[in-house]
Structure formats: structure tokens, C-alpha cells
N, C-alpha and C. Protein backbone atom coordinates (compact mmCIF):
# COMPACT_ATOMS: atom_id res chain seq x y z
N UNK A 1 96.24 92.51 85.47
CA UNK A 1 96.77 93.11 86.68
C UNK A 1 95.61 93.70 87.48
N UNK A 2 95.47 93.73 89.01
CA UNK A 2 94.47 94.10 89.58
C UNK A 2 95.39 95.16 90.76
N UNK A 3 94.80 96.03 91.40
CA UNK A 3 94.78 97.09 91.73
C UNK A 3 96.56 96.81 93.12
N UNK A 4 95.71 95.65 93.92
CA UNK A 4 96.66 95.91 94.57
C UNK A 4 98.22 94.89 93.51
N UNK A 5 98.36 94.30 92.87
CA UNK A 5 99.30 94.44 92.17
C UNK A 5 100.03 95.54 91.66
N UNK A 6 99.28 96.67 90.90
CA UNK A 6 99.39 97.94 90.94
C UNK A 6 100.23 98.66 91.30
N UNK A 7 99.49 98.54 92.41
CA UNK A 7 99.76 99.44 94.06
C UNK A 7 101.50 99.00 94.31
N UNK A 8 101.62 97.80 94.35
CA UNK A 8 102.87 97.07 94.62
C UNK A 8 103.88 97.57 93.36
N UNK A 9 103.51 97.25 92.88
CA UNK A 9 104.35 97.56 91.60
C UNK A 9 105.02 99.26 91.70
N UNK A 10 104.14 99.52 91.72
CA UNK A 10 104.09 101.69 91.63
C UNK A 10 104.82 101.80 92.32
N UNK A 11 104.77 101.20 93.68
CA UNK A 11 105.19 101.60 94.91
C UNK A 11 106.88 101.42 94.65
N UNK A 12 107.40 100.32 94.36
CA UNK A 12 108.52 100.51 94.13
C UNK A 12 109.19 101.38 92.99
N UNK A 13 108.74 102.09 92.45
CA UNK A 13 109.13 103.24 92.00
C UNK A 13 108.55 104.66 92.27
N UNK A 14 108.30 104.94 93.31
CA UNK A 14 108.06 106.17 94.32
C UNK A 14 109.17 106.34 94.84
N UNK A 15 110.28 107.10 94.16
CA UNK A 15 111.38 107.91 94.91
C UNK A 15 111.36 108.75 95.33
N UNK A 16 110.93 109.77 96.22
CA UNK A 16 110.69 110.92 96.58
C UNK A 16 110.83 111.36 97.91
N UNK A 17 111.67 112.41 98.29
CA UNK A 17 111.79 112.31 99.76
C UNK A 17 110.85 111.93 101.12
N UNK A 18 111.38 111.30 102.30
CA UNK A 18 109.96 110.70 103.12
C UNK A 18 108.97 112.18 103.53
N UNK A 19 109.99 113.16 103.72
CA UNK A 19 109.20 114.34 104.16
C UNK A 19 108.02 114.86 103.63
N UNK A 20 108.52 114.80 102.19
CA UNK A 20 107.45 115.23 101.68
C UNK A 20 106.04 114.10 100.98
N UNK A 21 106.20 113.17 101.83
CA UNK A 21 104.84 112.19 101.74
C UNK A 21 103.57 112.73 101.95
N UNK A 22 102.95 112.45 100.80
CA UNK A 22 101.39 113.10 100.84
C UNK A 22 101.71 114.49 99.31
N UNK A 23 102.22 115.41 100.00
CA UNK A 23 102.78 116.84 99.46
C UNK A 23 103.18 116.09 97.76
N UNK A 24 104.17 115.28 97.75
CA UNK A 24 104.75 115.44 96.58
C UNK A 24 103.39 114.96 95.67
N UNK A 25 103.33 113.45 96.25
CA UNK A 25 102.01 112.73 95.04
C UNK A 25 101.04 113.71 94.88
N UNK A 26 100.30 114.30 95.77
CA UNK A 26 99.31 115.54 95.99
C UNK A 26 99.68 116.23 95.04
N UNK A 27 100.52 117.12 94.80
CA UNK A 27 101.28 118.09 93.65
C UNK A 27 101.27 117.52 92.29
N UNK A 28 102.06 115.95 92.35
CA UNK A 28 102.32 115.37 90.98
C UNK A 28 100.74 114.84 89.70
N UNK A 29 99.93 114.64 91.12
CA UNK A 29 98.37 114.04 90.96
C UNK A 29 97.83 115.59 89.73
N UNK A 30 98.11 116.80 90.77
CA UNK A 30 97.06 117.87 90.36
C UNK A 30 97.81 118.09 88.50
N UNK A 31 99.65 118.06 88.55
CA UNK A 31 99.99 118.17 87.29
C UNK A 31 99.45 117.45 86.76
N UNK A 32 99.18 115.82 86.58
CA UNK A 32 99.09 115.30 85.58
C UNK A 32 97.75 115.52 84.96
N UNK A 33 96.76 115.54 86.38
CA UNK A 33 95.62 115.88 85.74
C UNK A 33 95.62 116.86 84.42
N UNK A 34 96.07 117.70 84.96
CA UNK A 34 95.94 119.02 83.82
C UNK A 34 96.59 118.44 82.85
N UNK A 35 97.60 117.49 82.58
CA UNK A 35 98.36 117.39 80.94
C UNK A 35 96.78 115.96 80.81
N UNK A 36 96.29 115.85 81.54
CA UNK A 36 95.22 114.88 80.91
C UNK A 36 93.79 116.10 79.73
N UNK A 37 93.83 116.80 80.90
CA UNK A 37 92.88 118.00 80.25
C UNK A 37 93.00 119.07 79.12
N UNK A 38 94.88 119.13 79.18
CA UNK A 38 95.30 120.04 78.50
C UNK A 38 95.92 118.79 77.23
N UNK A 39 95.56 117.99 76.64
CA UNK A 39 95.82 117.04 75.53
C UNK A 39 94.18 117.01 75.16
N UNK A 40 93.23 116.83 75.75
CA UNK A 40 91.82 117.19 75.30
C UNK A 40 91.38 118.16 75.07
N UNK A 41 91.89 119.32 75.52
CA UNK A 41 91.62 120.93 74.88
C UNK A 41 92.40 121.31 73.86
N UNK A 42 93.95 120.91 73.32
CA UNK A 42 93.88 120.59 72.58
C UNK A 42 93.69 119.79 71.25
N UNK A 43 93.15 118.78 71.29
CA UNK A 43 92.43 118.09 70.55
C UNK A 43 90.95 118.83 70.10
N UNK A 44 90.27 119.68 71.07
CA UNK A 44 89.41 120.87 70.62
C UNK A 44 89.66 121.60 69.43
N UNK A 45 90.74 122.51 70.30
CA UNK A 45 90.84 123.68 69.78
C UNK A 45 91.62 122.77 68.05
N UNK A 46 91.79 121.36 67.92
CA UNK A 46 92.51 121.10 66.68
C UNK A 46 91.52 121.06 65.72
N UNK A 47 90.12 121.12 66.31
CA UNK A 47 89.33 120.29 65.75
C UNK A 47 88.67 119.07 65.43
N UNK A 48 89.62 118.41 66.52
CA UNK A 48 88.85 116.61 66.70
C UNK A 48 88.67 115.80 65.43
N UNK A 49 89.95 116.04 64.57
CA UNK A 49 89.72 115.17 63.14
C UNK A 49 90.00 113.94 63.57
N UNK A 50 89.87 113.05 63.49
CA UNK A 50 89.29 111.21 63.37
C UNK A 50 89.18 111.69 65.11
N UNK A 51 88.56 111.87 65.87
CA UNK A 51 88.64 112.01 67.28
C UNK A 51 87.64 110.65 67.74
N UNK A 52 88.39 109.96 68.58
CA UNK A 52 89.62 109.88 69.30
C UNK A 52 90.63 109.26 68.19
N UNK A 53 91.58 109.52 67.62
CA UNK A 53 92.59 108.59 66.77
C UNK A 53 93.64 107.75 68.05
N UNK A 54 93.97 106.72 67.04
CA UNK A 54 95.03 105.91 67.83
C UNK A 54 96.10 106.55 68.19
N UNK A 55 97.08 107.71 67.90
CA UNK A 55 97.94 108.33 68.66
C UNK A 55 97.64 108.87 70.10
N UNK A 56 96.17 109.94 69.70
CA UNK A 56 95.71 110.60 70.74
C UNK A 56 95.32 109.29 72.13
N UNK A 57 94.99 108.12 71.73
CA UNK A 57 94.51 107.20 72.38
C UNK A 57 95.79 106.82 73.20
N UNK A 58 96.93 106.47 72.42
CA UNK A 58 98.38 106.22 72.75
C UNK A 58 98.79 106.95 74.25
N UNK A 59 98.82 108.46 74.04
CA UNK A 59 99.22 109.60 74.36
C UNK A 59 98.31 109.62 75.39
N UNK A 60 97.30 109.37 75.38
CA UNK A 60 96.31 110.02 76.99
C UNK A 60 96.04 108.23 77.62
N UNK A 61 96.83 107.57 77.30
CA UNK A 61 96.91 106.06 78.01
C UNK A 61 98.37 106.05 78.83
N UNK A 62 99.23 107.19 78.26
CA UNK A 62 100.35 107.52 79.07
C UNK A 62 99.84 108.01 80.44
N UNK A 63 99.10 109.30 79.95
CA UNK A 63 99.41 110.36 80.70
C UNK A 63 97.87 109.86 81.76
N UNK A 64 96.92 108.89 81.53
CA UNK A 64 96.09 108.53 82.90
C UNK A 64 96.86 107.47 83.30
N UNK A 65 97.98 107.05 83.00
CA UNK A 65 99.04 105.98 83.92
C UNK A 65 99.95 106.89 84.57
N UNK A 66 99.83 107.78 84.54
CA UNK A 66 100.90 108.65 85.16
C UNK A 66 99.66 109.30 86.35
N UNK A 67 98.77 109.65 85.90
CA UNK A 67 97.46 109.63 86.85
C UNK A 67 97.49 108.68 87.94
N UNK A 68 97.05 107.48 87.78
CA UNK A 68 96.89 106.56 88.03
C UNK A 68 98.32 106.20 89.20
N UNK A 69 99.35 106.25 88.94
CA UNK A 69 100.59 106.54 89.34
C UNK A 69 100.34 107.27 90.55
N UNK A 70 100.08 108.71 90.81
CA UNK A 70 100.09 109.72 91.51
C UNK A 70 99.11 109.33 92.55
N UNK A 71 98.19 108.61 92.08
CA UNK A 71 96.68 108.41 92.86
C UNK A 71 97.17 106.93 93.63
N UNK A 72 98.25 106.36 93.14
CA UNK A 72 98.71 105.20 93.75
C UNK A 72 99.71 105.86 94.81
N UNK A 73 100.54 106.30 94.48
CA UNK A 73 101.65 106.69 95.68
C UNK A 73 100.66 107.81 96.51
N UNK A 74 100.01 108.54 96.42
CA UNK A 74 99.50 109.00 97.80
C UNK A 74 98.80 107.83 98.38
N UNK A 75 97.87 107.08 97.55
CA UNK A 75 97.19 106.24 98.55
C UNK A 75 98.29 105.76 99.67
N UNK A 76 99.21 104.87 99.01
CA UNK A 76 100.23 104.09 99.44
C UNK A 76 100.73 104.92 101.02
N UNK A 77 100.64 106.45 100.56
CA UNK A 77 101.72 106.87 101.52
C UNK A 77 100.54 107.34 102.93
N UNK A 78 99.60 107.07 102.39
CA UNK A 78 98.18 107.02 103.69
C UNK A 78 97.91 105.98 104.18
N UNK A 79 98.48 105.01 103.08
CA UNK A 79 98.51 103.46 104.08
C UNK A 79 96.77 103.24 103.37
N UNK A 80 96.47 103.61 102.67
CA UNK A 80 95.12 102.99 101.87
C UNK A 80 95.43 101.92 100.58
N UNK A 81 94.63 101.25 100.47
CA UNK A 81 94.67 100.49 99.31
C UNK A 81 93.68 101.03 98.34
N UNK A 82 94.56 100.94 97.04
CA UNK A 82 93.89 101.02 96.02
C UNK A 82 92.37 100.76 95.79
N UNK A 83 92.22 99.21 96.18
CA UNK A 83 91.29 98.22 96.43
C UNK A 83 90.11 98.66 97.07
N UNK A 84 90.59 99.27 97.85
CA UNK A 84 89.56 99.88 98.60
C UNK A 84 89.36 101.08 98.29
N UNK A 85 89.76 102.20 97.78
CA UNK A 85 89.43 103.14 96.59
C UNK A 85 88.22 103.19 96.15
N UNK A 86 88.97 101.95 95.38
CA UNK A 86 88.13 101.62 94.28
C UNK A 86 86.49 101.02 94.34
N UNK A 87 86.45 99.90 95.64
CA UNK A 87 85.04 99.79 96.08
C UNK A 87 84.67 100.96 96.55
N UNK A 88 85.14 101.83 97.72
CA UNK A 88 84.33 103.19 97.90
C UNK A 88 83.70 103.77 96.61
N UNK A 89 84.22 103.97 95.67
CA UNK A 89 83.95 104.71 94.81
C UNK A 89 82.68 104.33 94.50
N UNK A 90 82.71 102.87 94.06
CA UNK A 90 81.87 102.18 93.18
C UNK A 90 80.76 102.19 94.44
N UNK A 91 80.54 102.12 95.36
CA UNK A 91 79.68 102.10 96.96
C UNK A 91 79.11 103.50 96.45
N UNK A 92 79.43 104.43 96.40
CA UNK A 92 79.19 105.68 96.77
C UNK A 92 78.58 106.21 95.49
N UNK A 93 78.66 105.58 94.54
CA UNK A 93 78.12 105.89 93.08
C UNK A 93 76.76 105.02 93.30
N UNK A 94 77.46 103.90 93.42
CA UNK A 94 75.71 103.15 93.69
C UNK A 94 74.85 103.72 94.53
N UNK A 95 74.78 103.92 95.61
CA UNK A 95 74.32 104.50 96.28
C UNK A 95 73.78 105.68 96.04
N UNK A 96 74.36 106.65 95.40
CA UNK A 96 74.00 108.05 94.75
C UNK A 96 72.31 107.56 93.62
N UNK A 97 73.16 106.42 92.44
CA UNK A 97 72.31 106.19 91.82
C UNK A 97 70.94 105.67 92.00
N UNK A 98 71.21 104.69 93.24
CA UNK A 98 69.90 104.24 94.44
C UNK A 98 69.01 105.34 94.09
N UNK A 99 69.34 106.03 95.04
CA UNK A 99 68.64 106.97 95.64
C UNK A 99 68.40 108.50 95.04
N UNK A 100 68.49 108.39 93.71
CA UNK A 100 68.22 109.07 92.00
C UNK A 100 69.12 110.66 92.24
N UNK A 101 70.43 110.38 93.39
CA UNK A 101 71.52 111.04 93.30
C UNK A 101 72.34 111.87 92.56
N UNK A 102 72.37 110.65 91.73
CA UNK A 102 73.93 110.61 90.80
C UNK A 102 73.89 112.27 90.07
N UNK A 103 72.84 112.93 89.98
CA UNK A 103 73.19 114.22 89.24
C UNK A 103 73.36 115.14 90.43
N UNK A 104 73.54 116.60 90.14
CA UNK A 104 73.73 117.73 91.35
C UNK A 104 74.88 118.01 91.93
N UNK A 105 75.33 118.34 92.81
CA UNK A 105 76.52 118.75 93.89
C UNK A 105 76.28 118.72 95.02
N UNK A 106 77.52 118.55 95.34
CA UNK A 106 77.62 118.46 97.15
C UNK A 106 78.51 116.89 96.82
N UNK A 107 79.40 116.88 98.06
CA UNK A 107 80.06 115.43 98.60
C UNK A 107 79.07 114.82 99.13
N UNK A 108 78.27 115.04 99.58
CA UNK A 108 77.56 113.91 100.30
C UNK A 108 75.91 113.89 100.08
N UNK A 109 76.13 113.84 98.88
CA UNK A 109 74.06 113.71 98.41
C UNK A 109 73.62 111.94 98.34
């Protein structure tokens, strides 16, 4: 499956009122993140026995599709493609790395 398949796919299961386009995915994006972060902190605080095990692997393949999900319906509802996301990203990393970037802060080094 490639991105804008994805995209298509997701999209028809984005039920959510039109009003709140942008707002809801925006909101749903920031939760999931955190159950992505908060399944790796605990896996910390467990002690990381066989870390990563195949459950934990199971379990955080949910929850970055539910990511992944959130990051699809806002695109969608900006009228962006995935596709293009996804080259920015990869543009903007290269580029960083070019030009011996890639470490530090700031959006636009």
C-alpha cells in the first residue's frame, strides 16, 4: 500500500463533524501521540525485559496506525496529500543533512 492509497482508504472512515475540520484530527493526532509515548514510558518504568517483545511491537503498530490515521485526516481535510508530506519531509531532511544540519533547533536550519 502506498500513501495515497492510504490517504483514500482513511478518508473514508473520517466521521467527524464538517465544522470541526482541522480541530478534531489536530486534537485526535496530539492524543495518540501521547498513548505512543505513554506505552514507551511504560515499558521504562517496566524495565524493558525482552525490549522490544512481539506484544509491545503488536501494541505500538496499533497505536502509530492510529497516528498515522490522525496525520491522514488532517492532511486530507487541508486538501494535502500524504505523498507530498512525505517527499517534504524527506527534501527537508536531506537538505538539513547537505548542509551538516540535521543536529540543533530551529524550523528552518
Amino acid at each position: 500500500m502506498n500513501f495515497t492509497e492510504y490517504q483514500n482508504l482513511a478518508l473514508s472512515t473520517a466521521i467527524y463533524p464538517k465544522k470541526y475540520e482541522t480541530i478534531y484530527p489536530a486534537l485526535g493526532l496530539c492524543g495518540e501521540a501521547g498513548e505512543v509515548a505513554e506505552k514507551i514510558k511504560k515499558s521504562i518504568r517496566d524495565g524493558l525485559h525482552n525490549w522490544p517483545d512481539e506484544q509491545f511491537k503488536e501494541d505500538l503498530t496499533k497505536e502509530l496506525g492510529d497516528v498515522l490515521w490522525y496525520i491522514s485526516a488532517l492532511a486530507s481535510d487541508l486538501d494535502i496529500s500524504l505523498d507530498d508530506v512525505a517527499q517534504a519531509n524527506v527534501d527537508k531532511l536531506q537538505s538539513r543533512k547537505d548542509r551538516g544540519k540535521i543536529g540543533g533547533s530551529g524550523d528552518n536550519r
